[in-house]
Protein backbone atom coordinates (compact mmCIF):
# COMPACT_ATOMS: atom_id res chain seq x y z
CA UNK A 1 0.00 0.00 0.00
CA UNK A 2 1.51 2.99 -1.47
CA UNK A 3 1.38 6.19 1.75
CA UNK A 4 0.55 9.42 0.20
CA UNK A 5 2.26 12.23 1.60
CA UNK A 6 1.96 15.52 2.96
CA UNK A 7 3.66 18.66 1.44
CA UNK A 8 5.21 19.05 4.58
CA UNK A 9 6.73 15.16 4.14
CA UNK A 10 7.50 15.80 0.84
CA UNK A 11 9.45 19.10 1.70
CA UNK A 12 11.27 17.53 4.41
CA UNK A 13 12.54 14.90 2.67
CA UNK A 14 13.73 16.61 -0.19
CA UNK A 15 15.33 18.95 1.88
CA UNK A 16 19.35 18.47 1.83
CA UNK A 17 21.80 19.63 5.19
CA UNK A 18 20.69 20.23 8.87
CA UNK A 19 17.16 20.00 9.44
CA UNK A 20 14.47 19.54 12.61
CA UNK A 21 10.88 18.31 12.54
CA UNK A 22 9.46 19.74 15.77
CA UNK A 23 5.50 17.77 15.91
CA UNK A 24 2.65 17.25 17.87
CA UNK A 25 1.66 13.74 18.28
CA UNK A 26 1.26 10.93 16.40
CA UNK A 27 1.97 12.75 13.25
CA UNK A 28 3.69 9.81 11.53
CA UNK A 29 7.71 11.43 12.31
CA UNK A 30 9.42 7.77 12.49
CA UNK A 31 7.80 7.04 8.94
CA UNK A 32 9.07 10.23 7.50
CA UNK A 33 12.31 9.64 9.32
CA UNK A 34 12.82 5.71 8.20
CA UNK A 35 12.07 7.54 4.47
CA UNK A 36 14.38 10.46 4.60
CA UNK A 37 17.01 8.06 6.18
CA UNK A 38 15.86 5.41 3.06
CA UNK A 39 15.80 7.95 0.53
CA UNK A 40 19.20 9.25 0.98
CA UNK A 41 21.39 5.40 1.28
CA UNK A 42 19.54 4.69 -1.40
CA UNK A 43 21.11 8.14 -3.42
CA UNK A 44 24.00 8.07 -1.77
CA UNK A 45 26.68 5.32 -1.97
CA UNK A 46 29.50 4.56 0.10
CA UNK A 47 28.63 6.32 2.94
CA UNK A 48 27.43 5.86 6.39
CA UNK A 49 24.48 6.69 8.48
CA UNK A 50 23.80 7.12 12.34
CA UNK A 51 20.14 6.75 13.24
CA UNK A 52 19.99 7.22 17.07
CA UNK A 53 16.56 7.05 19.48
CA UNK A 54 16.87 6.65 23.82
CA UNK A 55 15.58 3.42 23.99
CA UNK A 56 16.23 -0.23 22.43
CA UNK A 57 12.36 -0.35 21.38
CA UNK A 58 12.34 3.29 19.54
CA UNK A 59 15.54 2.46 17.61
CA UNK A 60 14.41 -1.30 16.62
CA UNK A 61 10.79 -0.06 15.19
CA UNK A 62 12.99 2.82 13.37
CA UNK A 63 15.42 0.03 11.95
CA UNK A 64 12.27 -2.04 10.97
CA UNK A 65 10.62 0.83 8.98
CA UNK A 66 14.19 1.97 7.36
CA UNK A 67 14.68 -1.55 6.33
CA UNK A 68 11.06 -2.18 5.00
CA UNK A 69 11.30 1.27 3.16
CA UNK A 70 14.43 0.43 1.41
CA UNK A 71 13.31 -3.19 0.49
CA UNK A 72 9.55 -1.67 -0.99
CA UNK A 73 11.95 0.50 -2.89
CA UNK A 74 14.61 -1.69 -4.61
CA UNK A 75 14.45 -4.92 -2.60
CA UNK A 76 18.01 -5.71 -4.77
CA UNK A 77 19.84 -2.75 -2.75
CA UNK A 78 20.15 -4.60 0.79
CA UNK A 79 23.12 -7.17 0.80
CA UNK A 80 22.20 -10.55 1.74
CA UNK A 81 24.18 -13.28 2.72
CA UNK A 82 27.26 -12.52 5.37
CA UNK A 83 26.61 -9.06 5.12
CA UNK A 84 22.75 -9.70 5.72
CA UNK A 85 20.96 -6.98 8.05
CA UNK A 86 21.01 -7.04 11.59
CA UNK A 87 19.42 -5.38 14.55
CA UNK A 88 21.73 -2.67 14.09
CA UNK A 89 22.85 -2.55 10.71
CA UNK A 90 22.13 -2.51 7.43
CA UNK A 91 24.48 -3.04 4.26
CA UNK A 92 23.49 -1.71 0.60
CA UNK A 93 24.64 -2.88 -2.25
CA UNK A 94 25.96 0.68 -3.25
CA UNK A 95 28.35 0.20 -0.18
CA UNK A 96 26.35 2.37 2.50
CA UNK A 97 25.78 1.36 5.82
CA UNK A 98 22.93 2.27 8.11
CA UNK A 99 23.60 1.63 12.10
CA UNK A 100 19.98 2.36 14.69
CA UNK A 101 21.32 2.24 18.07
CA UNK A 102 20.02 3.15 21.56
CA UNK A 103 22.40 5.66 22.63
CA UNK A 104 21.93 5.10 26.83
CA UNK A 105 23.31 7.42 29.03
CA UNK A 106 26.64 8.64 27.17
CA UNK A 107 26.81 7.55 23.99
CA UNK A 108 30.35 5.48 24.75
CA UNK A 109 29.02 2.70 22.86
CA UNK A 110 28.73 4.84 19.09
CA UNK A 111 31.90 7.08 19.58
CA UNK A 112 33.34 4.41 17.34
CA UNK A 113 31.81 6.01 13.99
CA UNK A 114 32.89 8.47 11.17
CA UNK A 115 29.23 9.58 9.61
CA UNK A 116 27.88 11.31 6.97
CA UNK A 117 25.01 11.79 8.46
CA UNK A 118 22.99 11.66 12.30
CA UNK A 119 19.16 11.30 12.73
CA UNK A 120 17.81 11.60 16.32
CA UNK A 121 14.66 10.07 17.21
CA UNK A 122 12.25 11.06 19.87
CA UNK A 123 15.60 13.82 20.08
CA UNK A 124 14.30 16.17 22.76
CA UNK A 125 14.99 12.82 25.10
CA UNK A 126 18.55 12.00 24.27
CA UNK A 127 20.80 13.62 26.93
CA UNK A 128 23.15 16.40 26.33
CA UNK A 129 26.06 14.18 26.72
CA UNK A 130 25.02 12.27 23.86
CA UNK A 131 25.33 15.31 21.63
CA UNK A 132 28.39 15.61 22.59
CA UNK A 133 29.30 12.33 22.10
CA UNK A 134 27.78 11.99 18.73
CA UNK A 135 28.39 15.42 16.67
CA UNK A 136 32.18 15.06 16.03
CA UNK A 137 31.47 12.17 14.31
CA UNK A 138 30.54 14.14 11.98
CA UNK A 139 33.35 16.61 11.99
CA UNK A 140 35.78 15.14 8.99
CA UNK A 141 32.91 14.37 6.70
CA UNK A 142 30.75 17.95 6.99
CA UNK A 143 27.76 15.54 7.21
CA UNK A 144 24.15 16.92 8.23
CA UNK A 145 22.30 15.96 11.98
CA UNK A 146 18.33 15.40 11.51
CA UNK A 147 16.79 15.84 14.19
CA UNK A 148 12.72 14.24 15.00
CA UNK A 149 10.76 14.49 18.31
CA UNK A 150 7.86 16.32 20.30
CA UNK A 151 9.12 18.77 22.64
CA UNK A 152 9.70 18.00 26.38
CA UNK A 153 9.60 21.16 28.02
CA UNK A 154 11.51 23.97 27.22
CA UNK A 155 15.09 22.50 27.53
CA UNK A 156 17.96 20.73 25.83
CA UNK A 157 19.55 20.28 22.96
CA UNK A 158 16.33 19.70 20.87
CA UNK A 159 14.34 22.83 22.49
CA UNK A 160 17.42 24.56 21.57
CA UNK A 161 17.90 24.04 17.93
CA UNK A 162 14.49 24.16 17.11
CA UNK A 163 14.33 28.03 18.60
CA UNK A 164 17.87 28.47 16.70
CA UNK A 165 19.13 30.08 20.33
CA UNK A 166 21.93 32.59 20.42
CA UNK A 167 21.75 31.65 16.74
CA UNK A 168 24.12 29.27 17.02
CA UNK A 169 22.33 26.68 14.57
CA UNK A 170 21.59 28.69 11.47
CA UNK A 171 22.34 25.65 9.40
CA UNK A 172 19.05 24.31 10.45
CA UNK A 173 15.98 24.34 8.20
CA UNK A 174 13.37 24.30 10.54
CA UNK A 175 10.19 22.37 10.14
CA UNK A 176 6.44 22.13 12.47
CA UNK A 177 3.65 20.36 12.20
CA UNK A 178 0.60 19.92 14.78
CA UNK A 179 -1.84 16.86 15.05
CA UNK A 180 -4.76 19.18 14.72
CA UNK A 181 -3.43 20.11 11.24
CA UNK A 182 -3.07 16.31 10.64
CA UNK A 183 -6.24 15.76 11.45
CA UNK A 184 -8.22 18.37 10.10
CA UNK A 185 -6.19 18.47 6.70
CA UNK A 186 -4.13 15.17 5.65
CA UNK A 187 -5.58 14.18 2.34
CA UNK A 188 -8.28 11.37 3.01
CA UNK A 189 -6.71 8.45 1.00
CA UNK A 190 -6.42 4.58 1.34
CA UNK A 191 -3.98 4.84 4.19
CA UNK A 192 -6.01 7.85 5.74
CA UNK A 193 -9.22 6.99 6.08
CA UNK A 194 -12.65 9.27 6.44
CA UNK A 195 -13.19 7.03 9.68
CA UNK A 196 -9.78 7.81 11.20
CA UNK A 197 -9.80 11.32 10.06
CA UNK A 198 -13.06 11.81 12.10
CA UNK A 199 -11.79 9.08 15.15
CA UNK A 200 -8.37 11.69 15.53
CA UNK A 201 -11.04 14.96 15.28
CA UNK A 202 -12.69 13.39 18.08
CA UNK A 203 -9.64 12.02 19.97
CA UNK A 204 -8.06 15.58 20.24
CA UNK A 205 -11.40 17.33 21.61
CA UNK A 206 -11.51 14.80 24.67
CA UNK A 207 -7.22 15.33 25.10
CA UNK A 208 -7.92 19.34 24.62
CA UNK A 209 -10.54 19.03 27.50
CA UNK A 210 -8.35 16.66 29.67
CA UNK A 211 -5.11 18.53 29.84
CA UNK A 212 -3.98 21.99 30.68
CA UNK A 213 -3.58 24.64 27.58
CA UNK A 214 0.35 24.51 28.53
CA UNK A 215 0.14 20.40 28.16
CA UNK A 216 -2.06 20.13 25.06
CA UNK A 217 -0.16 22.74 23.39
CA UNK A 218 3.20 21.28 23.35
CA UNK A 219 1.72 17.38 23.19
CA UNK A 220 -0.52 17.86 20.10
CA UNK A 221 0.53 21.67 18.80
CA UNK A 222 4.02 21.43 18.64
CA UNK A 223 4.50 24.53 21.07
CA UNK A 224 6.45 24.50 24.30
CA UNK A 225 5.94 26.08 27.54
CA UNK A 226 8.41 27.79 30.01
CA UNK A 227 5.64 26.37 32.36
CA UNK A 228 6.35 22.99 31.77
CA UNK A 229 9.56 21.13 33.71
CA UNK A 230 10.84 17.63 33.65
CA UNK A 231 10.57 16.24 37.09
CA UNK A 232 13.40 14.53 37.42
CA UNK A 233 16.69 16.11 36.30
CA UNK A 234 19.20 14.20 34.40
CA UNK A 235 21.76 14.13 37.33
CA UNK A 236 19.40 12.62 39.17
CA UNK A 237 18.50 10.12 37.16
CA UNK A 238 22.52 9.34 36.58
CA UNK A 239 22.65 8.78 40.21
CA UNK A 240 20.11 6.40 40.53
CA UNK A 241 20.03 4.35 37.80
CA UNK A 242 23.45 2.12 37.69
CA UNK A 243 21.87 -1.40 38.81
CA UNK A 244 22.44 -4.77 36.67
CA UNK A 245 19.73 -7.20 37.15
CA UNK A 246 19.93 -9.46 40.00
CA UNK A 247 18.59 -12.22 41.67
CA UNK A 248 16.68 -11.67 44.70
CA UNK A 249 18.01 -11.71 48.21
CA UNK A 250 16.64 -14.36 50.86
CA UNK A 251 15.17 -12.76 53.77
CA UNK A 252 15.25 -9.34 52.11
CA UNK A 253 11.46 -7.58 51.97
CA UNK A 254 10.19 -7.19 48.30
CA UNK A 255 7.71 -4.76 47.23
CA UNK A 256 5.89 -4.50 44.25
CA UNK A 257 4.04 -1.45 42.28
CA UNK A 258 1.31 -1.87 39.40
CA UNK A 259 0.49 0.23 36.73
CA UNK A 260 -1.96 -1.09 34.00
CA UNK A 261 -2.53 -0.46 30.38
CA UNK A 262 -5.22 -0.41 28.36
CA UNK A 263 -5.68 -2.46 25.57
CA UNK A 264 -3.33 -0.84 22.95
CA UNK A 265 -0.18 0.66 22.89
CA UNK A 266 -0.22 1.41 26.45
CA UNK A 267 2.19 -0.68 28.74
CA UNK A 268 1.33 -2.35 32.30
CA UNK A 269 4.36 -2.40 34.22
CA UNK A 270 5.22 -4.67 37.23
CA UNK A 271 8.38 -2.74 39.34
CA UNK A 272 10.10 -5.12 41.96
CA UNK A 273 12.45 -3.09 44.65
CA UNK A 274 13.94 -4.92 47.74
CA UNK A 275 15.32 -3.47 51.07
CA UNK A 276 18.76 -3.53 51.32
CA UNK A 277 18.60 -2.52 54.62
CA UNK A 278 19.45 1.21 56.42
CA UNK A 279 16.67 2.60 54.64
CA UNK A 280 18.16 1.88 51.46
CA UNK A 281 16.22 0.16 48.37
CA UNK A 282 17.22 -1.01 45.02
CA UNK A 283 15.05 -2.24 42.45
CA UNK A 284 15.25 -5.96 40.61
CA UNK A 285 13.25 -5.90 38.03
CA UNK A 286 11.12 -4.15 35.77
CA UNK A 287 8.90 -6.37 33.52
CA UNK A 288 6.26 -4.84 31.06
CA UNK A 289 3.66 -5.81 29.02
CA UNK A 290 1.51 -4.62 26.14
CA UNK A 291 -2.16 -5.39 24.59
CA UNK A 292 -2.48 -7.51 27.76
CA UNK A 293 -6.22 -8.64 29.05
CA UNK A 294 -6.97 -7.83 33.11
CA UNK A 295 -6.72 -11.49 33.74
CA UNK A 296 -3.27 -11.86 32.04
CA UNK A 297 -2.18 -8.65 34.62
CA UNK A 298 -3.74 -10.63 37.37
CA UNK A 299 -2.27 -13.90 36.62
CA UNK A 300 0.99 -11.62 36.28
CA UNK A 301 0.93 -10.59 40.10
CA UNK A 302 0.39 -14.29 41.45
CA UNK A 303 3.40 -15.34 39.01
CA UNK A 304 5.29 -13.04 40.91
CA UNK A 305 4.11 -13.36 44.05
CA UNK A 306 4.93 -16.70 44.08
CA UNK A 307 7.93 -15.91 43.01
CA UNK A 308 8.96 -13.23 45.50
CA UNK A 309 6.87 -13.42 48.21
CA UNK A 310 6.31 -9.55 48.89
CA UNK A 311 5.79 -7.80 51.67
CA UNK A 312 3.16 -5.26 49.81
CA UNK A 313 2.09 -4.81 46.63
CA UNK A 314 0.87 -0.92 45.45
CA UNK A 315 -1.62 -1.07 42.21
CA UNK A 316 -3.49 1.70 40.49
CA UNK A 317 -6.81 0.67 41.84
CA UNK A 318 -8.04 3.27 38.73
CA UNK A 319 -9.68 2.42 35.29
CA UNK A 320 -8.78 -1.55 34.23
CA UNK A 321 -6.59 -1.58 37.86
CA UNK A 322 -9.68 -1.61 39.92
CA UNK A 323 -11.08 -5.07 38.47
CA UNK A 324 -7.75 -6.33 39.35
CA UNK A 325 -7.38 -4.58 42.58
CA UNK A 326 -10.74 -6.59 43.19
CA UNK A 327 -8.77 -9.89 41.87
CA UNK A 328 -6.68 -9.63 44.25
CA UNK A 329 -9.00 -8.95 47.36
CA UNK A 330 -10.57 -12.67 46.71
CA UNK A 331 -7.00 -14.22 46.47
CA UNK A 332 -5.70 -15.62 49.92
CA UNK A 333 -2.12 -15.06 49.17
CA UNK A 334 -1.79 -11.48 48.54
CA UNK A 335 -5.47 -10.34 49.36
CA UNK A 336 -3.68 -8.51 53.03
CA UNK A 337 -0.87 -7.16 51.03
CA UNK A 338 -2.31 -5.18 48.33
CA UNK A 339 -3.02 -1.57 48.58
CA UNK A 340 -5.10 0.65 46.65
CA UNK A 341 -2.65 3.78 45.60
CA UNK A 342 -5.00 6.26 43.56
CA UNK A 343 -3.50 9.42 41.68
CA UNK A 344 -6.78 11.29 42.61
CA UNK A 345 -6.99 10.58 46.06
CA UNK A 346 -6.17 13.59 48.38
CA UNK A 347 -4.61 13.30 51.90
CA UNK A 348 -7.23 15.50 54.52
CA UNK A 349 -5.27 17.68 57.29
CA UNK A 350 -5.95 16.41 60.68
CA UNK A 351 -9.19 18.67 61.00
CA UNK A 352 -10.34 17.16 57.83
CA UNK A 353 -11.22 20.21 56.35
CA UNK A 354 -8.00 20.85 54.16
CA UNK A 355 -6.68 18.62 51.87
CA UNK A 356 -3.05 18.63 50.82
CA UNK A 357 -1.57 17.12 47.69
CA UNK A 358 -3.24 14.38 45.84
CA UNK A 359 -1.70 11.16 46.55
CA UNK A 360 0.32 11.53 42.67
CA UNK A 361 2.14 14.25 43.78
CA UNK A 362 3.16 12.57 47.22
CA UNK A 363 3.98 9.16 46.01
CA UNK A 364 6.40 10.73 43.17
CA UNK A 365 7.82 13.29 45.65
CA UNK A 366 8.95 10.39 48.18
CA UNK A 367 10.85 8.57 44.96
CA UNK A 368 12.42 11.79 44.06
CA UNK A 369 13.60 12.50 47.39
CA UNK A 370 15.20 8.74 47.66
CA UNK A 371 16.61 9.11 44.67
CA UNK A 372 18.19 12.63 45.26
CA UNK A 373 19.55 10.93 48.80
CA UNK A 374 21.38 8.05 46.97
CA UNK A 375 18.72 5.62 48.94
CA UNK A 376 16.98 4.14 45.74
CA UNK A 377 19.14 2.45 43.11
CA UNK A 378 16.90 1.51 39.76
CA UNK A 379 18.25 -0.49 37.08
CA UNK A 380 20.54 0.68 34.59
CA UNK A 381 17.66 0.76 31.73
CA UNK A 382 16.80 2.45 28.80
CA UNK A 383 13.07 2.19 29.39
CA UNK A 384 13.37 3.10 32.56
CA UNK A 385 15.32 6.27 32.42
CA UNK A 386 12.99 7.18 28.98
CA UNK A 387 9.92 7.21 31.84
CA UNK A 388 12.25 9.07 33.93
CA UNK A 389 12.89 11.75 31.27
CA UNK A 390 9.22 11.98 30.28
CA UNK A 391 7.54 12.76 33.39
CA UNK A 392 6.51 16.23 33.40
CA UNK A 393 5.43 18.93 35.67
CA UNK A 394 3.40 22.26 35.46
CA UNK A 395 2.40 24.13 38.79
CA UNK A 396 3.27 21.46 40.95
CA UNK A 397 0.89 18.71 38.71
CA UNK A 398 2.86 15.91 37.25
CA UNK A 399 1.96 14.48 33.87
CA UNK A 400 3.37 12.26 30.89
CA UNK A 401 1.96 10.25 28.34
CA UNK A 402 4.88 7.77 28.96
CA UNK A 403 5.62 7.33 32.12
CA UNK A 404 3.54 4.00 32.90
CA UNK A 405 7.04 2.27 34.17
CA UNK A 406 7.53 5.02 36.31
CA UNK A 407 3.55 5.40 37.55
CA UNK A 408 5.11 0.98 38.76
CA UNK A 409 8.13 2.60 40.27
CA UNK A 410 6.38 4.93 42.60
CA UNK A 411 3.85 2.31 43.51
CA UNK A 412 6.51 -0.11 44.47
CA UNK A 413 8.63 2.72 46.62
CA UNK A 414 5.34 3.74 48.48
CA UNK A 415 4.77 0.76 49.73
CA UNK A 416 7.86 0.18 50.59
CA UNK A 417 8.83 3.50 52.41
CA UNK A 418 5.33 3.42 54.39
CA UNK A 419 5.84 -0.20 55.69
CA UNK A 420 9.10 0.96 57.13
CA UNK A 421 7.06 3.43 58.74
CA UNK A 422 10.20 6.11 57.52
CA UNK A 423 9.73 9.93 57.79
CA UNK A 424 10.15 10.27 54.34
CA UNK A 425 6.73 9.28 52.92
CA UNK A 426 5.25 11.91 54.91
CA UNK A 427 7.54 15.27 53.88
């Protein structure tokens, strides 16, 4: 099925040099990206092309478009045998080479590389040390860096370039698109339909009525907002998130945290942290899911239970989580350890007249603190510090639309923190 592009697709790609795509959501970037990347091996022989995204999932869906791109194209141009693709790689015929790489935390495992040119995926999440790991490699070759993402708040690298500050990236043709323009104007065509032209109308009237102006702006319009702040800074994510997977300790408490997805694209996410003792926690595992039934995220908790043996378990007793939260009430073996942990609920002042934060706010504010006090070690994983970078905040109200892993996290630390009865999860 042959995709029918926008003017705006069409420009991009045939624009040559620098370039940034600044969107609202769900726009179709990673196509256009896979494309331009697809277009220009194909044009271009003998040289070699970085395609970089935060996470192992973003940069395997981008290789899988590239690669499906350049075979629709001229199935004859990818070598085959020895030279066959890879995860990572891809080898033309014409003697180009495409790597798609997470990047992690400092970009130590690309500085190998002399490129002719850089894509950046979901690029207002990459850290700054990654830019400054990545851009020489571009130095001898006076290649071009394309750069793809939504905004995430007004900071980094991406924000940056995209508002050409202290004009110190000229080179840049600059590029913006909104989902409301998608929406209201992409040509209805076999791979746009009337029906999903009128399901995305719809879609972005119940978002615009959900979330803030500041929020819906920069998700869906392509704007950013001074307003808007990551929560948790990049050094404190660098602290806190050096653990390698481990096996559990005997006679160590284990605590778990829920979050659950819808059916869809969402994730449910099961976070596993143990006391190390001292007040000190580290986390064991992170497992998620996707597309998965209630009873599948049910029969995920006794699996693990069994497993562990936990002390608590926190769920988000919301939406799909309060069938399970009601699971798990009739099951003997974890029906006195689960609690119901609510973003919506608010904590009343002693005279019960004044409320103070909603339970979100608290529950996140106790990780942060742990983490900022060296006293919670996560894993050392992409997904998890992509959650990290995504959560949001805009007068004092946290938000993301990715931050399900993290939504586990705080669940799990909760629990955890309260049952030691620790000052902590009341500051």
């Amino acid at each position: 099925m042959l995709l029918k592009l926008d003017q705006w697709q069409k420009e991009f790609i045939e624009t040559e040099g620098d370039k940034i795509l600044y969107t609202g959501r769900q726009v179709g970037k990673s196509r256009i990206c896979a494309m331009d990347c697809g277009e220009y091996a194909l044009t271009h022989p003998k040289v070699t092309i970085l395609m970089i995204a935060p996470t192992e999932r973003q940069a395997f869906e981008l290789f899988d478009k590239t690669l499906n791109f350049i075979l629709d194209q001229n199935i004859k141009a990818v070598c085959k045998g020895k030279n066959k693709p890879t995860q990572t790689k891809i080898r033309l015929t014409n003697g180009t080479i495409i790597w798609c790489l997470p990047v992690g935390m400092s970009g130590i495992g690309v500085r190998f590389l002399t490129i002719n040119r850089l894509y950046g995926e979901e690029a207002s999440r990459i850290p700054e040390k990654i830019w400054d790991a990545v851009t020489p490699m571009l130095f001898t070759t006076h290649g071009a860096t394309i750069l793809l993402s939504t905004y995430n708040g007004a900071q980094g690298r991406f924000y940056d370039v995209s508002i050409n500050k202290n004009h110190a990236y000229d080179s840049f043709k600059r590029f913006t698109v909104s989902s409301e323009w998608v929406a209201e104007n992409r040509e209805v065509c076999e791979t746009w339909t009337q029906e999903q032209k009128d399901g995305a109308i719809e879609y972005l009237k119940r978002e615009k009525a959900r979330m803030s102006s500041s929020q819906y702006a920069q998700e869906y319009l392509a704007i950013p907002s001074e307003n808007i702040r990551r929560f948790f800074p990049e050094w404190i994510i660098e602290k806190a998130c050096i653990l390698k997977r481990r096996a559990s300790v005997e006679g160590k408490k284990k605590y778990l945290g829920c979050d659950f997805g819808r059916m869809g694209e969402d994730l449910s996410t099961f976070e596993i942290i143990e006391n190390i003792g001292q007040d000190n926690f580290e986390q064991i595992e992170n497992i998620t899911t996707q597309k998965t039934l209630l009873t599948d995220s049910y029969d995920k908790i006794l699996e693990l239970e069994k497993a562990y043996t936990f002390s608590d378990i926190g769920l988000d007793s919301t939406g799909i989580g309060a069938g399970i939260y009601d699971f798990c009430l009739k099951e003997s073996s974890v029906k006195h350890k689960v609690h119901a942990l609510e973003n919506a609920k608010k904590f009343i002042d002693a005279d019960e007249k004044h409320s103070r934060k909603l339970m979100k706010e608290e529950m996140y504010s106790v990780m942060k603190s742990l983490m900022e006090k060296g006293k919670l070690k996560l894993l050392d994983d992409l997904d998890i510090q992509d959650s990290l970078r995504s959560i949001q905040f805009e007068n004092n109200l946290i938000f993301s639309e990715r931050g399900h892993i993290v939504e586990g996290l705080v669940r799990s630390t909760w629990v955890c923190t309260k049952d030691q009865s620790l000052d902590l999860w009341i500051a």
